[in-house]
Protein backbone atom coordinates (compact mmCIF):
# COMPACT_ATOMS: atom_id res chain seq x y z
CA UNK A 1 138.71 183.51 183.20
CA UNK A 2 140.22 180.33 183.09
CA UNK A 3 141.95 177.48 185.11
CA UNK A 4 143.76 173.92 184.19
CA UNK A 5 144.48 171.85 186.63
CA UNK A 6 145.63 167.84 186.37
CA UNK A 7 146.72 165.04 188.64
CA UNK A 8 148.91 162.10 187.57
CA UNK A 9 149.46 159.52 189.98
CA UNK A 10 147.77 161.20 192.24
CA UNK A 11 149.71 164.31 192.13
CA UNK A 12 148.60 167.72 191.95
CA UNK A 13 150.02 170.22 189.04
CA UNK A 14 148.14 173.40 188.19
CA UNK A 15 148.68 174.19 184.63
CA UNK A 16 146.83 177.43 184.15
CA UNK A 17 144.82 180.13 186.06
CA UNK A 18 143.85 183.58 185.60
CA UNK A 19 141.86 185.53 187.94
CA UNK A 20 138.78 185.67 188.96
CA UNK A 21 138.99 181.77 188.79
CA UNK A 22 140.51 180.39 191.71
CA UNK A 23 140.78 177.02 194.01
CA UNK A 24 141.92 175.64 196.87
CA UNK A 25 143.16 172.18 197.03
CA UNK A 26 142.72 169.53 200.15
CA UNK A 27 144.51 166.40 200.58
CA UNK A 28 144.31 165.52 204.30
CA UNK A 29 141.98 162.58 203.43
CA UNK A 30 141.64 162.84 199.71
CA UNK A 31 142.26 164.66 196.74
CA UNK A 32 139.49 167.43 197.09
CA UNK A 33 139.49 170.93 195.06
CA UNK A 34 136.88 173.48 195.56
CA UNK A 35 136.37 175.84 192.73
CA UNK A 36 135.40 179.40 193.12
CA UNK A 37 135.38 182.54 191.12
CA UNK A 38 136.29 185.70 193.07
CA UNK A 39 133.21 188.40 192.36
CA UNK A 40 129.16 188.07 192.26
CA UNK A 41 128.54 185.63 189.73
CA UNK A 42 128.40 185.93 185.61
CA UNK A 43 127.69 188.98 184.01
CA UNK A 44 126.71 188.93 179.73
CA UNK A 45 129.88 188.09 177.82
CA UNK A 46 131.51 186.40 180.80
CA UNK A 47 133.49 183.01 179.99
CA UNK A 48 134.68 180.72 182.10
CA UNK A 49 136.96 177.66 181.28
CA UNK A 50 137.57 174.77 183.34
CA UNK A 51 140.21 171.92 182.13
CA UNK A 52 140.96 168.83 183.98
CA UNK A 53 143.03 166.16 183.40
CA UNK A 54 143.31 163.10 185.72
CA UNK A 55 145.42 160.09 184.75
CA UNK A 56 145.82 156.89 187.41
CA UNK A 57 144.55 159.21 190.31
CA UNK A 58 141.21 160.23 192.02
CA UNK A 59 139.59 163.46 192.92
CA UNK A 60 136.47 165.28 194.40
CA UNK A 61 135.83 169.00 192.62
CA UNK A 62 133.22 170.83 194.19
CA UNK A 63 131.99 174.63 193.61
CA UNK A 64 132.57 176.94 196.68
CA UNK A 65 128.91 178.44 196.59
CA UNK A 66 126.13 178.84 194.32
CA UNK A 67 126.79 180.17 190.57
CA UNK A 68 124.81 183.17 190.00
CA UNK A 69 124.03 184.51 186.66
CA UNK A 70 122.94 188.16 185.89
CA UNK A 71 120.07 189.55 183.44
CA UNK A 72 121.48 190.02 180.27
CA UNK A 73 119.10 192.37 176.66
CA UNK A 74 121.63 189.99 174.49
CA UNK A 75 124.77 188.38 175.10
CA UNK A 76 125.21 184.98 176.77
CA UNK A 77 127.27 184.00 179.94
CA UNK A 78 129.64 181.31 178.60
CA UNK A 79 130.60 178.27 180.78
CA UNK A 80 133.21 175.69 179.49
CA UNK A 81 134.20 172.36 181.40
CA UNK A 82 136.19 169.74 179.77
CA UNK A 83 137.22 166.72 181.48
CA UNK A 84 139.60 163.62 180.41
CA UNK A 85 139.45 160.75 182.79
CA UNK A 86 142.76 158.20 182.34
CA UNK A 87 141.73 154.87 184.98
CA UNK A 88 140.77 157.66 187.11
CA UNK A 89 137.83 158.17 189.46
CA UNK A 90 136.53 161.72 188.89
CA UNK A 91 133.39 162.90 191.29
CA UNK A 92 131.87 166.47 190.77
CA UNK A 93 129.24 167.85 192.46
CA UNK A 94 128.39 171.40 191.35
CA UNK A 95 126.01 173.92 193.86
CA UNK A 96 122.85 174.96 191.97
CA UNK A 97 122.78 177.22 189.61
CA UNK A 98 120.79 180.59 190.07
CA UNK A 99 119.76 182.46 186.94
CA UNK A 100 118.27 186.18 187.80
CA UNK A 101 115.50 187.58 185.53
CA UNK A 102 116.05 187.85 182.00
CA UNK A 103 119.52 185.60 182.20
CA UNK A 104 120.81 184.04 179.66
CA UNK A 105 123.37 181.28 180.37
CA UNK A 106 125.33 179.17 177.80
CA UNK A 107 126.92 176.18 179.12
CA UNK A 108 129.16 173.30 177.39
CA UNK A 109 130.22 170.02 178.81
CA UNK A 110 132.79 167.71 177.43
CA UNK A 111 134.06 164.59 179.61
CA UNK A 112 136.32 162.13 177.98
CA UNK A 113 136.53 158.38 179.77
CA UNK A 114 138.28 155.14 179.20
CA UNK A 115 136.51 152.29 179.84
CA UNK A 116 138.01 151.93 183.78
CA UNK A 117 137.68 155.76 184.73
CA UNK A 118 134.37 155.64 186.83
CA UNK A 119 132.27 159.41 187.03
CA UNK A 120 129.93 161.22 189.49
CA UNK A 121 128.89 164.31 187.98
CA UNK A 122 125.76 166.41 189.44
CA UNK A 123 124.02 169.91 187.67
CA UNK A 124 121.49 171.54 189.58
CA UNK A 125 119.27 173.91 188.23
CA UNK A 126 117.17 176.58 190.71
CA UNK A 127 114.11 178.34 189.96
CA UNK A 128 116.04 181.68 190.50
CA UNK A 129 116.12 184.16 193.55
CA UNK A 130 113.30 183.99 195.95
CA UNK A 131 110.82 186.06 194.79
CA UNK A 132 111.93 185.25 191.02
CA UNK A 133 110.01 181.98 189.49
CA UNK A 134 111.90 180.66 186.79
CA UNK A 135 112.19 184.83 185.19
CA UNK A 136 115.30 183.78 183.07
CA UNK A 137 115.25 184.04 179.39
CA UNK A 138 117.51 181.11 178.23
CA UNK A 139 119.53 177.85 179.45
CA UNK A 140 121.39 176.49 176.86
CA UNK A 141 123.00 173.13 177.42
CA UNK A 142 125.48 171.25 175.05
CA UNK A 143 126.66 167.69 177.32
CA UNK A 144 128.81 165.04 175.63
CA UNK A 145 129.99 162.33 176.94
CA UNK A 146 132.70 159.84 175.33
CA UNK A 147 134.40 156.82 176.19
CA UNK A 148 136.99 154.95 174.34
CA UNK A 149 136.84 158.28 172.18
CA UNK A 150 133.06 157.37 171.26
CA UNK A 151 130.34 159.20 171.89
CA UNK A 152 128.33 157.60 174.59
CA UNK A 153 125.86 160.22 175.27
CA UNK A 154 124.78 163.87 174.10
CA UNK A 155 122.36 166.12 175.89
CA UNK A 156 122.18 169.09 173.59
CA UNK A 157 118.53 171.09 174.81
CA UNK A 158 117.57 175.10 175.34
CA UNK A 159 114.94 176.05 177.55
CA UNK A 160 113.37 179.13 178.73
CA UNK A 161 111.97 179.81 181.95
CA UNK A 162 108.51 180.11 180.57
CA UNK A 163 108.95 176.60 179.30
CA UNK A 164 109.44 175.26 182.88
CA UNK A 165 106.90 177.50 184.18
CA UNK A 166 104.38 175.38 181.66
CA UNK A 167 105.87 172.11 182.43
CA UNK A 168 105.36 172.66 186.27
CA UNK A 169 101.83 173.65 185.82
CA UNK A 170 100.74 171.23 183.24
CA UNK A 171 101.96 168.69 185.82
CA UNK A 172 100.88 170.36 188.81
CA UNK A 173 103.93 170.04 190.02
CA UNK A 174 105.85 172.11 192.67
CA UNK A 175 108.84 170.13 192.44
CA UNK A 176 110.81 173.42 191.09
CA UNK A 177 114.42 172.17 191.65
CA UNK A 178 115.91 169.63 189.37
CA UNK A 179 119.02 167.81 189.40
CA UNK A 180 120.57 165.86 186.50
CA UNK A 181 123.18 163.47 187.50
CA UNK A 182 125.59 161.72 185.69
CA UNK A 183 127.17 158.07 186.41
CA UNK A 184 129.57 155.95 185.34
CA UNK A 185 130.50 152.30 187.22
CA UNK A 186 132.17 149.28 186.55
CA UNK A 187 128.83 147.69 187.00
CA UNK A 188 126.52 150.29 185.87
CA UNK A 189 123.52 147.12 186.00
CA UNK A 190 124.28 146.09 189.49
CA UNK A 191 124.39 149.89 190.77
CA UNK A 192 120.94 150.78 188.59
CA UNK A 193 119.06 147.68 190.36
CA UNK A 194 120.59 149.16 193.86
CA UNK A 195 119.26 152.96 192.87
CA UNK A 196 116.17 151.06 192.63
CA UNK A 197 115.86 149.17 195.57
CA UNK A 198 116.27 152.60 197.47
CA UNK A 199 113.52 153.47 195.25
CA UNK A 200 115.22 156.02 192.95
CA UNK A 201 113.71 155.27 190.05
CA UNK A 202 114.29 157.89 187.23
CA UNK A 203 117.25 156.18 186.30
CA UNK A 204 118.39 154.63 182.91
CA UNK A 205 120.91 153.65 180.52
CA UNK A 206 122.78 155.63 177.38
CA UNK A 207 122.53 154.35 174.52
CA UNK A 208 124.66 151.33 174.55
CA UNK A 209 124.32 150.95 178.44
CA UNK A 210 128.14 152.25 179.90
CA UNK A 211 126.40 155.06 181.91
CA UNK A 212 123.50 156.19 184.33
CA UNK A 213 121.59 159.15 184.01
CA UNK A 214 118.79 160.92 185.68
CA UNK A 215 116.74 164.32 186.55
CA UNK A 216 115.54 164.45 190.07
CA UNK A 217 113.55 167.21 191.48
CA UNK A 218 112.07 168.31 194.54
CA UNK A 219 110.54 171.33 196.22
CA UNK A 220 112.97 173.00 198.27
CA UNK A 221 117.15 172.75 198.01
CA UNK A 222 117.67 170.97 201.88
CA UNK A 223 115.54 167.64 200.73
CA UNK A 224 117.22 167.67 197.11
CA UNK A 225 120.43 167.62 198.42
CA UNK A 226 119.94 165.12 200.88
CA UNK A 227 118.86 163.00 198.05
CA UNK A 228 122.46 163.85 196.24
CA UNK A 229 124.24 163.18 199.36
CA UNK A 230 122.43 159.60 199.52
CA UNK A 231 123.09 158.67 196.28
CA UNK A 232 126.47 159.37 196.08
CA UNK A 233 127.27 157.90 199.28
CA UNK A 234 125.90 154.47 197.49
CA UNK A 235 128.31 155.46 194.65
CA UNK A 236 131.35 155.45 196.88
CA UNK A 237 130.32 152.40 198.92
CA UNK A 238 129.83 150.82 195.54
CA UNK A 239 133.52 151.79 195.29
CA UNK A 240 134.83 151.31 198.33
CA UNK A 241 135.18 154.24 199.39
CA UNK A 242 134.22 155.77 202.86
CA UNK A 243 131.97 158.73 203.31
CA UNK A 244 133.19 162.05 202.26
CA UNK A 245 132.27 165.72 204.22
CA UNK A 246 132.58 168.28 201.57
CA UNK A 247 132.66 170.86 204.29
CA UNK A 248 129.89 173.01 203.66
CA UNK A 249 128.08 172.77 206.93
């Protein structure tokens, strides 16, 4: 399962796709693509690849729904998303991610930047089906982030639902949805003191300062994502860009 998309100039080419992975693409105000995978979610041995290129152009990707993924005795669930950014703009905000009992999900995350692309990129993470509380075996999570071809940030971390089930109550915490969001500005110092006058303060710097990152969490999805929404309308205004409905009212 696999799809390649680009835009150059601001105009659209799909390169690749091969069911179940499909998209549909929206222009009427901007460049918006939804991505979506025909079926229930990701089964053991499932991989999905997702390539895209964007060179002198500006996009919003979004995921249609939620991305379920199913108990698995061994194998992995295998999720791939590479991203090159050319002076591009490139904002992608992903629907949580639901991992049944005994789920095992492998995920890896390469974005490539030059220093005037700008990124929004969100991951949520669930605590699994309603009457499931954090049941999953394994999330594994490799992140890299480069610009100017150098590494500017690696997140490489597994962790098992039993793990967040002792983090939550050594912190008495019932804060059970996170979200780890990923930023990249032309004035990543300006926009951190602005997250911070609005009193979102789990933000910081890489290593040698070109990004923003952060884990937010809260206890139900409705106030999280109102959070997102807030933030990333700061992101736009902070790019002049108006308000965006991703249509999922």
């Amino acid at each position: 399962m696999s799809i390649s998309l680009s835009f150059k100039d601001q105009l659209f080419s799909l390169n690749k796709m091969e069911l179940p992975s499909r998209y549909y693409y929206f222009n009427d105000v901007e460049n918006y693509i939804k991505l979506l995978t025909i079926g229930e979610g990701l089964f053991p041995k499932d991989k999905i690849r997702t390539k895209i290129h964007l060179e002198n152009s500006s996009c919003i990707f979004s995921t249609e729904s939620a991305t379920k993924i199913y108990p698995s005795k061994k194998q992995y669930a295998i999720n791939h998303i590479n991203i090159s950014l050319n002076n591009s703009n490139c904002e992608f905000i992903n629907d949580e991610l639901i991992l049944f009992k005994n789920a095992k999900l492998l995920q890896f995350l390469n974005i490539n930047m030059d220093e005037e692309s700008t990124l929004f990129y969100i991951d949520i993470l669930s605590s699994g089906r309603s009457y499931e509380h954090f049941d999953f075996t394994s999330i594994n999570t490799r992140n890299k982030f480069y610009i100017n071809k150098k590494l500017e940030y690696y997140e490489n971390y597994e962790m098992s639902g039993d793990k967040y089930k002792e983090y939550l109550n050594r912190n008495s915490s019932k804060k059970n949805i996170f979200v780890k969001i990923y930023i990249k500005v032309d004035n990543n110092e300006y926009f951190l003191d602005t997250l911070a006058q609005e009193k979102f303060d789990t933000f910081t710097y890489t290593k040698s300062k070109k990004m923003i990152i952060a884990v937010i969490s809260d206890v139900n999805m409705i106030d999280l994502k109102i959070k997102i929404n807030t933030i990333w309308k700061m992101y736009r205004k902070m790019l002049n860009k108006k308000e965006f409905n991703l249509g999922k009212q």
